[in-house]
Protein backbone atom coordinates (compact mmCIF):
# COMPACT_ATOMS: atom_id res chain seq x y z
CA UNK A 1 0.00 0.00 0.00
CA UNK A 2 1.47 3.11 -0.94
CA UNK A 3 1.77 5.62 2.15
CA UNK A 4 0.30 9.37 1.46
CA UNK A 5 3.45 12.17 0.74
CA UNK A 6 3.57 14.81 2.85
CA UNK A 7 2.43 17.83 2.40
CA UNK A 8 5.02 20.45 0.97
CA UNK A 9 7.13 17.50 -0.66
CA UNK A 10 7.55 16.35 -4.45
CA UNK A 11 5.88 13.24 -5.38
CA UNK A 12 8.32 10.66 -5.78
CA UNK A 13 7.89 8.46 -9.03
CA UNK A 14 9.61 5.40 -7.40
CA UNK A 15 8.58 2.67 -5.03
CA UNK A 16 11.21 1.86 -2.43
CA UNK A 17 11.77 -2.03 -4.57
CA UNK A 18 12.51 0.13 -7.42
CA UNK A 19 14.67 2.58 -6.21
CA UNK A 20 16.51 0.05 -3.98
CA UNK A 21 17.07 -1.82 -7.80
CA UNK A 22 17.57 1.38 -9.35
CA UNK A 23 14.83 0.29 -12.14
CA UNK A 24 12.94 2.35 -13.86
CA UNK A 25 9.32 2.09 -11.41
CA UNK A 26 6.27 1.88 -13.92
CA UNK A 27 2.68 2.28 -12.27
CA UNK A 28 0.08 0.68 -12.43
CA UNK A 29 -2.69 1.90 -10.24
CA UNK A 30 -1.44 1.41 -6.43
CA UNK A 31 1.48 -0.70 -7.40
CA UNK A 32 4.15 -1.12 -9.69
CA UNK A 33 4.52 -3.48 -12.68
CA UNK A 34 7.32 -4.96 -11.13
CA UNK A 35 6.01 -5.34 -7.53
CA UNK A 36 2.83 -7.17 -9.11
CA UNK A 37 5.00 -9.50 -11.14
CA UNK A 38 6.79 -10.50 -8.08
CA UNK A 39 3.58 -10.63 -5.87
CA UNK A 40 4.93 -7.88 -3.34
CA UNK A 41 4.17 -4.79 -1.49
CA UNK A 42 4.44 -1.62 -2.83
CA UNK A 43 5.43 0.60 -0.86
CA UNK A 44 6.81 4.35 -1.12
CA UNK A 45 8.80 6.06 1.31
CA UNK A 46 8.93 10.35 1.36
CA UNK A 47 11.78 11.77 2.31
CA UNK A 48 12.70 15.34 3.09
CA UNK A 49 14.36 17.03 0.19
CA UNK A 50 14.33 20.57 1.71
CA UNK A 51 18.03 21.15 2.90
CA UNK A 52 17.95 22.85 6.50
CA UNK A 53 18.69 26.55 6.70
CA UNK A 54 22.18 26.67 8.73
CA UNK A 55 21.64 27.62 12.44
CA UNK A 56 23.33 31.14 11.93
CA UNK A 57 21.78 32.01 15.09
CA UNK A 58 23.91 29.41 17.29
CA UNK A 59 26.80 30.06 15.44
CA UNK A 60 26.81 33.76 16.44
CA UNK A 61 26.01 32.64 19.64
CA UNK A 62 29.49 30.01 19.71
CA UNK A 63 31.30 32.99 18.61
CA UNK A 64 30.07 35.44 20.97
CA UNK A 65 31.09 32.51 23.77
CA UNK A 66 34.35 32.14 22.43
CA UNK A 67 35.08 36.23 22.31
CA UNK A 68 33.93 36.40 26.12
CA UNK A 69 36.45 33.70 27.04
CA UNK A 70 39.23 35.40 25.12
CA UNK A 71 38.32 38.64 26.80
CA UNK A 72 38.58 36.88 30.10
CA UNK A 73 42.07 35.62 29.00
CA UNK A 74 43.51 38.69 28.26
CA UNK A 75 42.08 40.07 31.71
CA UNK A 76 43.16 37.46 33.73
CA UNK A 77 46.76 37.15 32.11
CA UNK A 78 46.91 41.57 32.53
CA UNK A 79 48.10 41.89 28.72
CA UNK A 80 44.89 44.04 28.08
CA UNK A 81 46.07 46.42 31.37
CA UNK A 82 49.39 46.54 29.86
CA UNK A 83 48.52 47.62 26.25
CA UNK A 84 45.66 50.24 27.66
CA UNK A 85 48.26 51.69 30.16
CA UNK A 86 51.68 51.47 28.39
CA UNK A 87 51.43 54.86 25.99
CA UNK A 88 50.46 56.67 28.73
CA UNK A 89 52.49 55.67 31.71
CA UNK A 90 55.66 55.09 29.53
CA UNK A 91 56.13 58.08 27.15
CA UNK A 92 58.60 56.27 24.75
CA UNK A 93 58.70 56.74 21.36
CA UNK A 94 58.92 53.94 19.41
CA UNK A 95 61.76 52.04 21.18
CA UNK A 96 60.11 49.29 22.20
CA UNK A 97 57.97 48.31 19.02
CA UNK A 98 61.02 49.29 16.98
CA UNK A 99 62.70 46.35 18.76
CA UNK A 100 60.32 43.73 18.43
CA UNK A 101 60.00 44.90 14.44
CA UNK A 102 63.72 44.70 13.88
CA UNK A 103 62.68 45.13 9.67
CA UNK A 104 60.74 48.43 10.56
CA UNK A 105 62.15 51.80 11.21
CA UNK A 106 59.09 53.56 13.11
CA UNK A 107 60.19 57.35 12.88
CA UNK A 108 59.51 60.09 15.64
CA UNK A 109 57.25 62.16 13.24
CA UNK A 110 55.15 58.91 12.37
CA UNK A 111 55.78 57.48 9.30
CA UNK A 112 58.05 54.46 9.12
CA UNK A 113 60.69 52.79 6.66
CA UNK A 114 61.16 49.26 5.84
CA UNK A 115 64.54 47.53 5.18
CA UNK A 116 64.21 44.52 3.56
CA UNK A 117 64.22 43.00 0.13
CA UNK A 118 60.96 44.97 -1.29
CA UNK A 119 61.88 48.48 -0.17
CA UNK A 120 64.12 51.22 -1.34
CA UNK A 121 66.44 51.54 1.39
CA UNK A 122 69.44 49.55 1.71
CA UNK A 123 71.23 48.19 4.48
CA UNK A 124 74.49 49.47 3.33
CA UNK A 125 73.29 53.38 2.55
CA UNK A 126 74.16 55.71 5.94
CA UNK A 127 70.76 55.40 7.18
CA UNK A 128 70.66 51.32 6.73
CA UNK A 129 74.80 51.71 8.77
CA UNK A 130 73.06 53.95 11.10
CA UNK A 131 70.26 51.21 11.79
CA UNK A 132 72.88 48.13 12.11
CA UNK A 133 75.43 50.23 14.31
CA UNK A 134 72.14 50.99 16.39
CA UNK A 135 71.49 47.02 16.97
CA UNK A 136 74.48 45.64 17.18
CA UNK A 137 76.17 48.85 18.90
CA UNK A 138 79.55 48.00 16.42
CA UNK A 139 80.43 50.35 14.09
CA UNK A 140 82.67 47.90 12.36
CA UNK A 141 80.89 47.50 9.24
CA UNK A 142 80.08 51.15 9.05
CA UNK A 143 83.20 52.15 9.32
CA UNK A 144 84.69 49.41 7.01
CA UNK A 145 82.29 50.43 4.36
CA UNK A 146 82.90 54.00 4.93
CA UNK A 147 86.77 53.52 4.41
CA UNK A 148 85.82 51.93 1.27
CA UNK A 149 83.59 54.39 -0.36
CA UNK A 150 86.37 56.99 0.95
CA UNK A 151 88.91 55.35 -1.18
CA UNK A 152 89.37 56.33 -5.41
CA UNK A 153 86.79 54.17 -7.20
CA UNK A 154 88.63 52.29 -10.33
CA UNK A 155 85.41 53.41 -12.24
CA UNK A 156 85.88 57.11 -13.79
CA UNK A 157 84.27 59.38 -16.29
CA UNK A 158 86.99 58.11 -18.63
CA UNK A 159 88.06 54.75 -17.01
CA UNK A 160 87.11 52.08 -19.01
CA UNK A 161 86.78 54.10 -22.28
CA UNK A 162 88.97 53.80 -24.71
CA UNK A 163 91.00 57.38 -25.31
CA UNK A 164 94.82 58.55 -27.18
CA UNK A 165 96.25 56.84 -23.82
CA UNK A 166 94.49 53.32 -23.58
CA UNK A 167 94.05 52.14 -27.77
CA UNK A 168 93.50 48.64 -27.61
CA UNK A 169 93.86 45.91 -25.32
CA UNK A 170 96.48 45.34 -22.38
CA UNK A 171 98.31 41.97 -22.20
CA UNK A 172 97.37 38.79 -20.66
CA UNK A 173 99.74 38.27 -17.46
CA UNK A 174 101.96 35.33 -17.79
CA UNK A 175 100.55 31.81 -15.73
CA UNK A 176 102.66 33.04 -12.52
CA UNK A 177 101.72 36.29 -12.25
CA UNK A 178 97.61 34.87 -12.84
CA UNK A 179 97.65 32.32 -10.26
CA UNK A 180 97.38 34.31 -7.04
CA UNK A 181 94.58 36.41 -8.68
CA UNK A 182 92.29 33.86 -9.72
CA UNK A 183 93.20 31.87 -6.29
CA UNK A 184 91.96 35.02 -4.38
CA UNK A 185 89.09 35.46 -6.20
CA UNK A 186 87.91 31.73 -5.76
CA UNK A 187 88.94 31.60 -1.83
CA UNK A 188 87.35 34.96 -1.49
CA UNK A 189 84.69 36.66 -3.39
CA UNK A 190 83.54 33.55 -5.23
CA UNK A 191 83.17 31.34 -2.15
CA UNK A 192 80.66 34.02 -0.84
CA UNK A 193 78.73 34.85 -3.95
CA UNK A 194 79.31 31.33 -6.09
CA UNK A 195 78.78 32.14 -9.91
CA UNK A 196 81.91 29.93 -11.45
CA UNK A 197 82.27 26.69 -10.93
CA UNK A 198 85.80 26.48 -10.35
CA UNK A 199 86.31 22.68 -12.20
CA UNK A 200 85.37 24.17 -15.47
CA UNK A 201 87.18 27.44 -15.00
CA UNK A 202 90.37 25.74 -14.14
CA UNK A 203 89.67 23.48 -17.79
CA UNK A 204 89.45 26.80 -19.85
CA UNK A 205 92.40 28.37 -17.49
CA UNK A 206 94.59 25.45 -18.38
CA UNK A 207 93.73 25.89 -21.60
CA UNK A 208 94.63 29.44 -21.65
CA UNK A 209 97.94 29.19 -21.80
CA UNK A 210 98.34 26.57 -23.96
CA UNK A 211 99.07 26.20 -27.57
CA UNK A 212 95.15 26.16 -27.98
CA UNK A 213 93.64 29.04 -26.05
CA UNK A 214 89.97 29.76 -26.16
CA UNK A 215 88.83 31.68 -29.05
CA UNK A 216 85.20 32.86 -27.08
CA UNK A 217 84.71 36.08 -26.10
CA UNK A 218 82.65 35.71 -23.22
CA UNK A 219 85.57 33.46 -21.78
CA UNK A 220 88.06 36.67 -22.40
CA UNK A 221 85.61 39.33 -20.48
CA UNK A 222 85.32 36.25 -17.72
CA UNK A 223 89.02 35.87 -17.39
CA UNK A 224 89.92 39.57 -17.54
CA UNK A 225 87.24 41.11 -14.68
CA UNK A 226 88.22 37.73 -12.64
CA UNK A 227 91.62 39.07 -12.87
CA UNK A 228 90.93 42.58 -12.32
CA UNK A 229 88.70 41.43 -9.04
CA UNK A 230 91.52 38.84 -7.88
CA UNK A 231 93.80 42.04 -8.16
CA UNK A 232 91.79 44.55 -5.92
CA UNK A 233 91.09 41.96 -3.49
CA UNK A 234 94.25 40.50 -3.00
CA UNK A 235 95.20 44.89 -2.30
CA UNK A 236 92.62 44.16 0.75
CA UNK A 237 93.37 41.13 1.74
CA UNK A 238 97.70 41.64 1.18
CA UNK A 239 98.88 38.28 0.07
CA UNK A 240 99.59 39.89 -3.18
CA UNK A 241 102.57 41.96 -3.95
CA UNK A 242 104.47 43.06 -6.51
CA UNK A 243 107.66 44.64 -6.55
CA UNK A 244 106.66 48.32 -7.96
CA UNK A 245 104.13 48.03 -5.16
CA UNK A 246 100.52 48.07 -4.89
CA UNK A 247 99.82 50.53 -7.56
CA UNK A 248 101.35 48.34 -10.26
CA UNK A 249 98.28 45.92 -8.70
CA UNK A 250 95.96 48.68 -8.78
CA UNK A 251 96.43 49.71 -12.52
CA UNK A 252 96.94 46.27 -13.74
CA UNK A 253 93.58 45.34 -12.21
CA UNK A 254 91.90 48.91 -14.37
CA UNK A 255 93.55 47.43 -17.45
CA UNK A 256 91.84 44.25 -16.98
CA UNK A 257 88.57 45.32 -16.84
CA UNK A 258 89.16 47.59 -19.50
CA UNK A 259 89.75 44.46 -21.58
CA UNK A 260 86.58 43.34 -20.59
CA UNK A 261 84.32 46.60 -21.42
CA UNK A 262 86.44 46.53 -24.28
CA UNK A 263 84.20 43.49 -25.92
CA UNK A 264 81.25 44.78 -24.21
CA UNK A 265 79.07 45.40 -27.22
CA UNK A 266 80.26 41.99 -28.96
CA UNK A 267 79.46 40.39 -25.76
CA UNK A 268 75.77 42.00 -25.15
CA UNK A 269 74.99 41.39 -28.87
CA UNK A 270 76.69 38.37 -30.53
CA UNK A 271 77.23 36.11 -27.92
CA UNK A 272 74.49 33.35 -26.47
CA UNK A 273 75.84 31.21 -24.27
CA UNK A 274 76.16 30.62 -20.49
CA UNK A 275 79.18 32.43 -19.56
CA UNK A 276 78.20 35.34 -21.58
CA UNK A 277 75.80 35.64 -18.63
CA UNK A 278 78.57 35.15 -16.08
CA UNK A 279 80.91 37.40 -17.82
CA UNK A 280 77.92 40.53 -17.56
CA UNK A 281 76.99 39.99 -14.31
CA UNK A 282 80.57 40.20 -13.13
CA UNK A 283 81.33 43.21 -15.02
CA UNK A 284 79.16 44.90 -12.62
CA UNK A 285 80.08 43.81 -9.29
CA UNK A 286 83.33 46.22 -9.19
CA UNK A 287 80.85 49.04 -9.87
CA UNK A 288 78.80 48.30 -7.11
């Protein structure tokens, strides 16, 4: 016997056998074809198809709960005392938050700077020194970096230009005279910020000087500005001397790179492969 649907509900076209079968449910008065070929009871169960309306009421109610106990938290722990009573019983600036946001300079006039990777200011301009001397109260790096910028840059209006003085390219030092240079730059500069692998410099160096030297230009701006850094940091670091002294060093190292900037446009232009890359980006580290 098929039970009545409930009011509000969508008649379903199935019997329970059916449905349970997943035939298709064909009727025949009260019953089914199928039920009445199998002698059984037809029967139809309704079932709610109206989805519930979500309970927004309890659910501002759990949140409610869950605010009062966090309020009772903060009370009972005195963080909420602190924070109402700290900017007027204290009086300090900014020294506090500007410690526990070591990436954010919070000026006195109320606008703040960011170090970091995304901003403008660097932490080697004076106000980025200023900041780390302020930390770390050492003025070592500020004053190294200082000394530095105090010193005459190898990069002048006219430095690595050709003019009536400099036409053409400088000489390749002999294998002695290259070995400390590209040692310092490897144990120093290169160990720090990696961009040759040193196994396949050391195949092209070898090949350098002999009977077969690279013909590729990006290898000849590579070798020259590794020279011309292996010079000015073996002036820094003195394990590298010469007998006319350090400014033999000094003006060997400008001729180097001059060598370099002297392919510049061949190397920007004609060349494609990987070391051309190298040989660019290196170019520029002595200018920064």
């Amino acid at each position: 016997m098929e039970s009545q649907a409930p009011y509000g509900h969508a008649l379903r076209t199935s019997c329970d056998k059916c449905r349970s079968a997943k035939v298709k449910c064909q009727r025949e008065g009260q019953s089914c074809s199928r039920c009445v070929q199998r002698d059984e009871e037809c029967t139809t169960t309704f079932l709610p198809r109206k989805v519930p309306k979500p309970d927004r009421r309890g659910r501002i109610l759990h949140m409610e709960s869950r605010i009062e106990r966090m309020e009772s938290i903060l009370a009972a722990s005195g963080l909420a005392d602190e924070v109402a009573t700290t900017p007027a019983t204290t009086g300090s600036p900014t020294t506090d938050l500007d410690d526990r946001l070591s990436m954010l300079l919070l000026h006195d006039e109320g606008n703040s700077t960011f170090i970091g990777t995304a901003s403008n200011l660097s932490l080697f301009s004076p106000a980025g020194l200023n900041w780390i001397t302020n930390r770390t109260n050492c003025s070592d790096l500020s004053d190294l970096v200082k000394k530095r910028a105090q010193e005459i840059s190898i990069f002048k209006e006219t430095c690595l230009y050709p003019s009536h003085v400099h036409r053409g390219q400088a000489p390749l030092p002999p294998k002695n005279v290259a070995d400390p240079l590209i040692s310092c730059y490897f144990d120093t500069l290169n160990s720090v910020i990696p961009l040759f692998r040193r196994d396949k410099f050391e195949q092209l160096y070898v090949q350098q000087y002999s009977n077969n030297p690279p013909k590729s230009t990006s290898w000849y701006a590579s070798f020259n500005v590794i020279l011309a850094l292996g010079g000015l940091l073996s002036l820094d670091e003195d394990i590298y001397a010469i007998s006319e002294g350090s400014t033999r060093t000094y003006t060997a190292a400008l001729d180097y790179i001059r060598n370099s900037w002297h392919v510049f446009t061949e190397l920007s232009l004609n060349c494609r492969d990987f070391m051309t890359i190298q040989a660019l980006i290196t170019m520029v580290r002595p200018l920064t």
